[in-house]
N, C-alpha and C. Protein backbone atom coordinates (compact mmCIF):
# COMPACT_ATOMS: atom_id res chain seq x y z
N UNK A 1 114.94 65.69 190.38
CA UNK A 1 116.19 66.36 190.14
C UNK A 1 116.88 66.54 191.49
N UNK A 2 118.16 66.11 191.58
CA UNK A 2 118.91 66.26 192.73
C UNK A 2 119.59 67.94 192.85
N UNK A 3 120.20 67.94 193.84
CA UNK A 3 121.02 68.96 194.02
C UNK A 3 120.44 70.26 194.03
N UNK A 4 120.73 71.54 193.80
CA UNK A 4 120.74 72.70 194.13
C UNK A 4 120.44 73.11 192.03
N UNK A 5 119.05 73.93 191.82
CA UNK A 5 119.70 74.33 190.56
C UNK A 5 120.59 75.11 189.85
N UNK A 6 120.88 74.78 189.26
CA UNK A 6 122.19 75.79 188.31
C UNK A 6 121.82 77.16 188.36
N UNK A 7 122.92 78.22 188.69
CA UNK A 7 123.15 79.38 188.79
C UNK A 7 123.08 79.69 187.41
N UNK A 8 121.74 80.89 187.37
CA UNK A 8 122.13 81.68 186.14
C UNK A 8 123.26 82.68 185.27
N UNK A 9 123.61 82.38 184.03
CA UNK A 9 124.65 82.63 184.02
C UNK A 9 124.91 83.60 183.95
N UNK A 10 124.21 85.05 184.14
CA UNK A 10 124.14 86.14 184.14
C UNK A 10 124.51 86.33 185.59
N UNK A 11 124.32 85.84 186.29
CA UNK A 11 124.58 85.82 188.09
C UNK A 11 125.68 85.36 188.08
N UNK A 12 126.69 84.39 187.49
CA UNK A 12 127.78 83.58 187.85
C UNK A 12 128.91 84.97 187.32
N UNK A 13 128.41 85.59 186.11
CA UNK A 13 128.96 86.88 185.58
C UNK A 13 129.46 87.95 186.48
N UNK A 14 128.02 88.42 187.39
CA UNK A 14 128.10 89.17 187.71
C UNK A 14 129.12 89.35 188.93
N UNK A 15 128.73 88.04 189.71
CA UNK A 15 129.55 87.88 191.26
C UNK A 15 131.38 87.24 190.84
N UNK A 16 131.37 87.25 189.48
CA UNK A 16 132.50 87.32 189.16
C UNK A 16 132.70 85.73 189.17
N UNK A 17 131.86 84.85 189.19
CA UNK A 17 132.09 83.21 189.20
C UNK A 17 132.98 83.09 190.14
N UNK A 18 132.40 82.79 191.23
CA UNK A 18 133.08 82.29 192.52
C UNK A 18 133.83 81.03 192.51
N UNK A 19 132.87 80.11 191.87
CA UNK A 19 133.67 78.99 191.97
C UNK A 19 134.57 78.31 191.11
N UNK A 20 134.46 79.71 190.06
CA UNK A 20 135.64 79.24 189.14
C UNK A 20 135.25 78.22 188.23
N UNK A 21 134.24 77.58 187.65
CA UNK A 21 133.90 76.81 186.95
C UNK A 21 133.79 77.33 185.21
N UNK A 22 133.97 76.19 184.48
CA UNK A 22 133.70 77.61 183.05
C UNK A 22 132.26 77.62 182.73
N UNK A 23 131.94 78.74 182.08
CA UNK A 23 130.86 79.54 182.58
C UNK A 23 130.48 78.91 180.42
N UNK A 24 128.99 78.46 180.70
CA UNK A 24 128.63 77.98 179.26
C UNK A 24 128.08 78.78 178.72
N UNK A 25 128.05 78.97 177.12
CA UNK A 25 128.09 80.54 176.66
C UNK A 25 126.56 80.24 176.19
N UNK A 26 125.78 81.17 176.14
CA UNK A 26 124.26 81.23 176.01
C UNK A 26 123.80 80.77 174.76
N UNK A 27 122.79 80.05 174.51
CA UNK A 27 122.62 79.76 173.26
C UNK A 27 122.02 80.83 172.36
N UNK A 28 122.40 80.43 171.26
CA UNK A 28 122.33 81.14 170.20
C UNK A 28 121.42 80.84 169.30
N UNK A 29 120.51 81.07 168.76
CA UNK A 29 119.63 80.27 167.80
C UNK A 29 118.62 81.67 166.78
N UNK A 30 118.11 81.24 166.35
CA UNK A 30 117.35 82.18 165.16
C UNK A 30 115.73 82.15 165.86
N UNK A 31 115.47 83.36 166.16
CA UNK A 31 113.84 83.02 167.16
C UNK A 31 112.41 82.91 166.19
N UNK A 32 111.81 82.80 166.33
CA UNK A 32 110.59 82.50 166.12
C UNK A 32 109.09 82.68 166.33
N UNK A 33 108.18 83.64 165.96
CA UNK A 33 107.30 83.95 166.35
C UNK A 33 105.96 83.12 165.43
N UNK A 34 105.62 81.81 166.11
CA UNK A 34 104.45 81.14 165.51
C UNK A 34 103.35 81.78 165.75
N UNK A 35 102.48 81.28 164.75
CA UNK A 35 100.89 81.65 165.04
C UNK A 35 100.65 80.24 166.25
N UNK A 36 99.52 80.62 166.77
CA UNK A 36 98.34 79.51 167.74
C UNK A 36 98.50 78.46 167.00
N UNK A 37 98.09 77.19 167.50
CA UNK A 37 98.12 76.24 166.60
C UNK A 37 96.41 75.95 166.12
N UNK A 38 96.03 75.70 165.20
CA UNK A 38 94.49 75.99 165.06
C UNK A 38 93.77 74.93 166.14
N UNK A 39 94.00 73.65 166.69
CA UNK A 39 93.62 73.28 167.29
C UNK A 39 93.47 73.24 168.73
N UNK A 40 94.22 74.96 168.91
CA UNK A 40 93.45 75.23 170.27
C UNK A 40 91.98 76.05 171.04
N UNK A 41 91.44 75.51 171.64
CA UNK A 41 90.60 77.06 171.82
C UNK A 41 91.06 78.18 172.25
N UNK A 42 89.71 78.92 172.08
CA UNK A 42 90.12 80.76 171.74
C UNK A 42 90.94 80.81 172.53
N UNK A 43 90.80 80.19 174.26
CA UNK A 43 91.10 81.05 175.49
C UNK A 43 92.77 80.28 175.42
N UNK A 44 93.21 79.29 174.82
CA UNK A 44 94.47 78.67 174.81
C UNK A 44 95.32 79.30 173.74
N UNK A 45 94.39 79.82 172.79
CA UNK A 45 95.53 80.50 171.97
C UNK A 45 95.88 81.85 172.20
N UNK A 46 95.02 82.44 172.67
CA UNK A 46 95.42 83.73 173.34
C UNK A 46 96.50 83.59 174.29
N UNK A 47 96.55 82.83 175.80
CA UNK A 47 97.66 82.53 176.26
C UNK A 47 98.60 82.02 175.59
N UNK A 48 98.70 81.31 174.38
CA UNK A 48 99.90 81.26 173.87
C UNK A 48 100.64 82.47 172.80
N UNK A 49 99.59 82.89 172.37
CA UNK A 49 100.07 84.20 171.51
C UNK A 49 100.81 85.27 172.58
N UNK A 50 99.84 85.06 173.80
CA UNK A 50 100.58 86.36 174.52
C UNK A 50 102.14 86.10 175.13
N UNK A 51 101.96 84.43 175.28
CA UNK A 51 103.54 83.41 175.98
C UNK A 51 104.55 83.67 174.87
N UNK A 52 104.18 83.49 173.43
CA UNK A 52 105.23 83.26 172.54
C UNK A 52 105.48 85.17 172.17
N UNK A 53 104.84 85.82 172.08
CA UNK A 53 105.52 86.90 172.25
C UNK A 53 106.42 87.22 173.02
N UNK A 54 106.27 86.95 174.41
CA UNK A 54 107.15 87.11 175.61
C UNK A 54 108.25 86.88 175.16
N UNK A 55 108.00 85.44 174.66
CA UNK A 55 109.72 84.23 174.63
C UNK A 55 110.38 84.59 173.56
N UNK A 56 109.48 84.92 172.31
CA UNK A 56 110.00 85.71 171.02
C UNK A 56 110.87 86.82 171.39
N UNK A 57 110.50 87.98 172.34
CA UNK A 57 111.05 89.01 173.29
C UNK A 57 112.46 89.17 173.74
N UNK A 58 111.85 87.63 174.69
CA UNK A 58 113.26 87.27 175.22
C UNK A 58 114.72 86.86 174.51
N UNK A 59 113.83 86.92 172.96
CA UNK A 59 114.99 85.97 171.85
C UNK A 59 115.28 84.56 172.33
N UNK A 60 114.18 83.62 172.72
CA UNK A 60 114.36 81.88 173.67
C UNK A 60 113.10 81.17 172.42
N UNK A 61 112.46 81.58 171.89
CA UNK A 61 111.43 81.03 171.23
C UNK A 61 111.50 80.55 170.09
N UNK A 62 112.21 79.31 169.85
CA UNK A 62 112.35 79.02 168.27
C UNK A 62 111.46 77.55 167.45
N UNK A 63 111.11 77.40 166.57
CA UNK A 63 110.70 76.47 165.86
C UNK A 63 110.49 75.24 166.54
N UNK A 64 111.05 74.82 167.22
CA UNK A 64 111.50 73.40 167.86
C UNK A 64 110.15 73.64 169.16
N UNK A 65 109.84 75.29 169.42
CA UNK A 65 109.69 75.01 170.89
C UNK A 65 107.99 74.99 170.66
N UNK A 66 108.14 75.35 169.50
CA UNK A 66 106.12 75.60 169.23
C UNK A 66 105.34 74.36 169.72
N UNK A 67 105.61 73.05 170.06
CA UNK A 67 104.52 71.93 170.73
C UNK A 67 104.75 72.19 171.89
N UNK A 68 105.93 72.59 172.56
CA UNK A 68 105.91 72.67 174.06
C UNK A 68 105.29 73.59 174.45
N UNK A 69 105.15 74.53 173.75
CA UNK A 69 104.46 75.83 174.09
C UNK A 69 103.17 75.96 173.95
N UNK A 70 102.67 74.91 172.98
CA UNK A 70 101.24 74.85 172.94
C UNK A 70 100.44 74.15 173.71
N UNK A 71 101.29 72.85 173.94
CA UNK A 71 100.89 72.14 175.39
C UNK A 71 100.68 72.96 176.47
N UNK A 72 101.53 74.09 176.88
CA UNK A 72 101.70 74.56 178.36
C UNK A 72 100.54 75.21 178.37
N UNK A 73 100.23 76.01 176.81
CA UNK A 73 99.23 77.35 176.84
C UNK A 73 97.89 76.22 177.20
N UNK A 74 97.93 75.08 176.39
CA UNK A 74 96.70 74.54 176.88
C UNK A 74 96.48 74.23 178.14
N UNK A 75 97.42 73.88 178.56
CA UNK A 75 97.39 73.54 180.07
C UNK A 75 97.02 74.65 180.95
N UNK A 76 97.61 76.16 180.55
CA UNK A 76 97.07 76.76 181.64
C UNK A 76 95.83 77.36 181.52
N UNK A 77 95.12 77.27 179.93
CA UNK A 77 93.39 77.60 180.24
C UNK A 77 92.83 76.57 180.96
N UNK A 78 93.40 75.34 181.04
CA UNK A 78 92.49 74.16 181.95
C UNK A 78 92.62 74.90 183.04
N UNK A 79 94.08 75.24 183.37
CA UNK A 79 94.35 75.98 185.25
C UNK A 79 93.67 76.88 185.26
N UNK A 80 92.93 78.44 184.07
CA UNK A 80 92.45 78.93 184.62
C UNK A 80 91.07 78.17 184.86
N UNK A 81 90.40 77.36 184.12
CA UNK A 81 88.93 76.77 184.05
C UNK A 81 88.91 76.47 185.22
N UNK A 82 89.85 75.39 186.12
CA UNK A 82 89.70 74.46 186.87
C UNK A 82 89.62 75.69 187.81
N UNK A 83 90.54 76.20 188.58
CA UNK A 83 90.55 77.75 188.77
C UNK A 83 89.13 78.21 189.31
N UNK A 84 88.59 79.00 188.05
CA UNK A 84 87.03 79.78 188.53
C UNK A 84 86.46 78.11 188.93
N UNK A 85 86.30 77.15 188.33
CA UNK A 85 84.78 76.59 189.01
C UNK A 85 85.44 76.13 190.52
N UNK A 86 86.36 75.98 191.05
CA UNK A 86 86.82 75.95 192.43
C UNK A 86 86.40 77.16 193.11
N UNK A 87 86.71 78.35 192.41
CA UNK A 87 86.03 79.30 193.18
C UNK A 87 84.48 79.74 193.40
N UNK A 88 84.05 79.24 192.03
CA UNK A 88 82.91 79.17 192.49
C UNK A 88 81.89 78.26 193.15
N UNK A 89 82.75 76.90 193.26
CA UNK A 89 82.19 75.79 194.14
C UNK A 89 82.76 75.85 195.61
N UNK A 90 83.79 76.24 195.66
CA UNK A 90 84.11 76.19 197.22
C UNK A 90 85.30 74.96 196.87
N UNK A 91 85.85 75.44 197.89
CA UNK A 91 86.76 74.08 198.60
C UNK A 91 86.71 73.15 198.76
N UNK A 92 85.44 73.20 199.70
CA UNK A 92 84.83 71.86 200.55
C UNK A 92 83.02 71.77 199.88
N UNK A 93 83.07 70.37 199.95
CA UNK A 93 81.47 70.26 199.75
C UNK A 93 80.59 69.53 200.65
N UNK A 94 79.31 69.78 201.22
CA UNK A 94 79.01 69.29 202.00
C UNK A 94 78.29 68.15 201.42
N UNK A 95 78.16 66.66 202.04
CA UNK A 95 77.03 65.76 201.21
C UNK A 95 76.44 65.21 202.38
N UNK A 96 74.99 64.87 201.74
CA UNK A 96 74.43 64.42 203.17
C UNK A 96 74.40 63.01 203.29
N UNK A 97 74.80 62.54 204.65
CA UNK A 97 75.28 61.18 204.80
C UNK A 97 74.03 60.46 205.69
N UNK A 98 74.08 59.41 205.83
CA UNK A 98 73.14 58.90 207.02
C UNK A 98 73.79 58.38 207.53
N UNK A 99 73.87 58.68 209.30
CA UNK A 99 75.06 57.81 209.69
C UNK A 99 74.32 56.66 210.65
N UNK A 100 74.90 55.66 211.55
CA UNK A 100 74.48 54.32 212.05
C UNK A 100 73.06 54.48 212.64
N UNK A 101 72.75 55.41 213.45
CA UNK A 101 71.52 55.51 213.99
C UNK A 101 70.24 56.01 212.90
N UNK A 102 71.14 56.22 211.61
CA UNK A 102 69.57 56.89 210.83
C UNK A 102 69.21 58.27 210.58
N UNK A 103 70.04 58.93 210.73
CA UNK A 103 70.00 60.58 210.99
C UNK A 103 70.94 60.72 210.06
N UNK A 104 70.25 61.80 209.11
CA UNK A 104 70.81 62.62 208.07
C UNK A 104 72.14 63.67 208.40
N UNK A 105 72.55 63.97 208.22
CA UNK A 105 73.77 64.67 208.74
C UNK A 105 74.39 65.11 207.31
N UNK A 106 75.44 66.39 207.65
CA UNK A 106 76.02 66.52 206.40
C UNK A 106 77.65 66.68 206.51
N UNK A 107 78.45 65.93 205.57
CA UNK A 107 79.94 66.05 205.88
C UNK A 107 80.37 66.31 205.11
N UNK A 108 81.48 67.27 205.33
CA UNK A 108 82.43 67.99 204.68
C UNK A 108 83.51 67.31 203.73
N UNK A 109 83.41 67.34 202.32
CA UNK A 109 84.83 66.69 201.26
C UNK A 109 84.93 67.67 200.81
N UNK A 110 86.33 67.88 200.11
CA UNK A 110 87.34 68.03 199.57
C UNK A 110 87.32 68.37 197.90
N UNK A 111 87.04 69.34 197.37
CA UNK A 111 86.68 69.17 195.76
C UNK A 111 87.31 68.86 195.29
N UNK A 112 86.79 67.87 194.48
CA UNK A 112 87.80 67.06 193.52
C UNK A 112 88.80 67.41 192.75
N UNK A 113 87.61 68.86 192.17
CA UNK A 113 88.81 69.79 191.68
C UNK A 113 90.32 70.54 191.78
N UNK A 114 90.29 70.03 193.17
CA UNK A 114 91.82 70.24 194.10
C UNK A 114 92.72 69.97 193.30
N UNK A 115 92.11 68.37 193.49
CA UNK A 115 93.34 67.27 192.97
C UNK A 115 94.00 67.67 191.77
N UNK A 116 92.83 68.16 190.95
CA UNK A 116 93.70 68.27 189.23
C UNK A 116 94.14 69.85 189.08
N UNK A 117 93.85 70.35 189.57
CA UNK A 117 94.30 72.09 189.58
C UNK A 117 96.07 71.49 190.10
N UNK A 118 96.27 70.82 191.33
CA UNK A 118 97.21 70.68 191.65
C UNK A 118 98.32 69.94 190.99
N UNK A 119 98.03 68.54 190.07
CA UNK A 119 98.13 67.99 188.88
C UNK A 119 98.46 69.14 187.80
N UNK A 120 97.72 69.73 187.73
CA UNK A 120 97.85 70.96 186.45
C UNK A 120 99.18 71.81 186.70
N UNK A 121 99.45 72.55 187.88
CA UNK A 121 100.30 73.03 188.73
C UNK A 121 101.73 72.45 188.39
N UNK A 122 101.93 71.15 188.85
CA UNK A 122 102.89 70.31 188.69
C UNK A 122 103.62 70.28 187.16
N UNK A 123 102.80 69.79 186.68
CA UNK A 123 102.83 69.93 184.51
C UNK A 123 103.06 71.57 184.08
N UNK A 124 102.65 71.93 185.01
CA UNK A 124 102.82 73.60 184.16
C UNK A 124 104.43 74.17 184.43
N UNK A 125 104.66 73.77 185.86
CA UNK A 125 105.79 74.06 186.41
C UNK A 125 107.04 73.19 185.30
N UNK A 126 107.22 71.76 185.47
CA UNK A 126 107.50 71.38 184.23
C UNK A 126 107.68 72.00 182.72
N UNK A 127 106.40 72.53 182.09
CA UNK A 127 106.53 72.32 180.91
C UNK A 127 107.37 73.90 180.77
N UNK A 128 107.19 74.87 181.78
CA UNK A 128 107.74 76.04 182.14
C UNK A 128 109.26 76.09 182.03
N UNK A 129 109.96 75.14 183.04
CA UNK A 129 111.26 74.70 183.05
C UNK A 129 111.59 74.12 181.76
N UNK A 130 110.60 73.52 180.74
CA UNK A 130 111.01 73.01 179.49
C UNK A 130 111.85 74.21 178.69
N UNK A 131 110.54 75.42 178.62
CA UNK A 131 110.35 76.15 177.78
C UNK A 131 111.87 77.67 178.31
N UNK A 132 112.39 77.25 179.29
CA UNK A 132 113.48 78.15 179.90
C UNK A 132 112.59 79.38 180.45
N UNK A 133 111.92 79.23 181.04
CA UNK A 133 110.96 80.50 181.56
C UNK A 133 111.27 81.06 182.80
N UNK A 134 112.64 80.16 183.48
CA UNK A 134 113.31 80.73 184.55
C UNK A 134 114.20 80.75 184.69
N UNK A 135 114.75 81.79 185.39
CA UNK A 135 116.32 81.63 184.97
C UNK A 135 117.51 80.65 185.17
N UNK A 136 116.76 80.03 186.20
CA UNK A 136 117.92 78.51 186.44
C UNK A 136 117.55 77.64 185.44
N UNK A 137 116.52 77.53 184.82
CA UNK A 137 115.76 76.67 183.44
C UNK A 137 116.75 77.42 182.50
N UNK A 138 116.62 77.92 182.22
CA UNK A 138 117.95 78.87 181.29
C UNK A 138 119.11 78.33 181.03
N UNK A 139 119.74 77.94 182.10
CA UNK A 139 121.37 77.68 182.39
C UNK A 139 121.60 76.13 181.85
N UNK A 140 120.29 75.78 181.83
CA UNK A 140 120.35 74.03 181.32
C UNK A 140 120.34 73.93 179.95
N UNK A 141 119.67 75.38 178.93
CA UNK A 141 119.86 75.20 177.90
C UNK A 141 121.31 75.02 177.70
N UNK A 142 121.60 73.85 176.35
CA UNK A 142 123.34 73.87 175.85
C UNK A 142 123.02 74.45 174.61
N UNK A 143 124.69 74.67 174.47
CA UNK A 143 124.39 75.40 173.13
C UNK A 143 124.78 74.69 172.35
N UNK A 144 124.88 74.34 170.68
CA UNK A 144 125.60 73.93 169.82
C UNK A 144 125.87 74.37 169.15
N UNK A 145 126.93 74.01 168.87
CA UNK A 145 128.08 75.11 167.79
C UNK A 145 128.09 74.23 166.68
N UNK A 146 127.02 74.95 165.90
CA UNK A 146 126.68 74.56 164.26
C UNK A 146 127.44 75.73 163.75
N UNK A 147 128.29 75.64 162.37
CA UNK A 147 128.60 76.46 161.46
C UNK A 147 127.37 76.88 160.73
N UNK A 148 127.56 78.44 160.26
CA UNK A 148 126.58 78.50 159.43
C UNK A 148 126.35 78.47 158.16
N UNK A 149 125.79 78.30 157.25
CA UNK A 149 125.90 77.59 156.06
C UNK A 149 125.28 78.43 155.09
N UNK A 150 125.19 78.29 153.58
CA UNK A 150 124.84 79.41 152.61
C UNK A 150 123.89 80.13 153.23
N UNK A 151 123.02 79.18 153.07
CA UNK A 151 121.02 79.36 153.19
C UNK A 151 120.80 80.01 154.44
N UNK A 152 121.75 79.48 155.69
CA UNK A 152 121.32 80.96 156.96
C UNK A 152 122.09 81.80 156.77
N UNK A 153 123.20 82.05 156.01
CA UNK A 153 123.54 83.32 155.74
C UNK A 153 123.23 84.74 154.86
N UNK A 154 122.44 83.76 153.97
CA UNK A 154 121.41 84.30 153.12
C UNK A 154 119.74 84.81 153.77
N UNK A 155 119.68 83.88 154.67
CA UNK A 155 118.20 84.78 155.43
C UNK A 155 118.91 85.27 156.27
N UNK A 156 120.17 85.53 156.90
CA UNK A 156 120.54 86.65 158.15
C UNK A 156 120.86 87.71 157.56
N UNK A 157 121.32 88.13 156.22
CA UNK A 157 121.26 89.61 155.41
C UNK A 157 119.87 89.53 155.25
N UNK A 158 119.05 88.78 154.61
CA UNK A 158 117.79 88.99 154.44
C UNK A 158 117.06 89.65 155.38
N UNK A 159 117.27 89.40 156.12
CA UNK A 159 116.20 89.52 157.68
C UNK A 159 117.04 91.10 158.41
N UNK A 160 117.97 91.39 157.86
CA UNK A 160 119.10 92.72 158.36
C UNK A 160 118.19 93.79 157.33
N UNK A 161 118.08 93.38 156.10
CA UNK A 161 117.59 94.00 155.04
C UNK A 161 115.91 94.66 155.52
N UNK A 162 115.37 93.64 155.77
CA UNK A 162 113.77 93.75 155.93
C UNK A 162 113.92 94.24 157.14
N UNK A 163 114.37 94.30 158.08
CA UNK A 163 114.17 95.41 159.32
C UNK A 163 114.87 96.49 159.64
């Protein structure tokens, strides 16, 4: 992604839109609070139950977003897994080498586990920006201006009614 990211539009509000640009109106949508998807484990659906509450919260969490969200939650029990056994292996590992003369010696690598924690990192950050989890991720949502039609006007009294 080039350039500088987009100013949130709550910030472009506030400083009074400096640059004068028109300011895109927030989306609007009907939110959504899914269950886990059954095919995660315990420790992935918990992070997602506790993520989709958040986003449910935020009023950002709708129908559409439940695979992205289940991907990320899975992704970050791998980050925490990958996570503890780094901490509990160390950083570095020593292996013992023999070097030209015949003498055992031991040299210092790099746990492998680096690599994919950091991999993991990358994808999470991603699937994060998917899911609008920051506020410049936010500003990229567009909105569309759907009319609304019998059937959502009929579950938006519905849903006025029941709460």
């Amino acid at each position: 992604m080039l350039g500088r990211p987009p100013v949130p539009t709550a910030l472009k509000v506030l400083h009074g839109n400096p640059g004068e640009y028109p300011i895109k109106p927030e989306p609007k949508v009907r939110v959504y609070l899914p269950p886990a998807p059954e095919w995660m484990s315990d420790e992935a659906k918990e992070i997602f139950n506790s993520k989709a509450r958040e986003l449910y919260d935020m009023k950002v969490l709708t129908q559409a977003d439940v695979e992205t969200l289940a991907v990320w939650a899975d992704m970050m029990s791998q980050y925490i897994q990958v996570s503890q056994q780094i901490k509990k292996e160390g950083l570095v590992f020593y292996k013992q080498k023999i070097d030209s003369n015949g003498l055992e010696r031991l040299e210092p690598e790099r746990n492998p586990n680096i690599v994919t924690l950091e991999k993991l990192r990358s994808e999470l950050r991603h699937y994060s920006s998917l899911l609008g989890t920051n506020p410049s991720a936010r500003t990229r949502l567009q909105v569309i201006d759907v009319k609304e039609d019998e059937f959502d006007s009929f579950l938006r009294k519905n849903d006025r009614k029941a709460g």
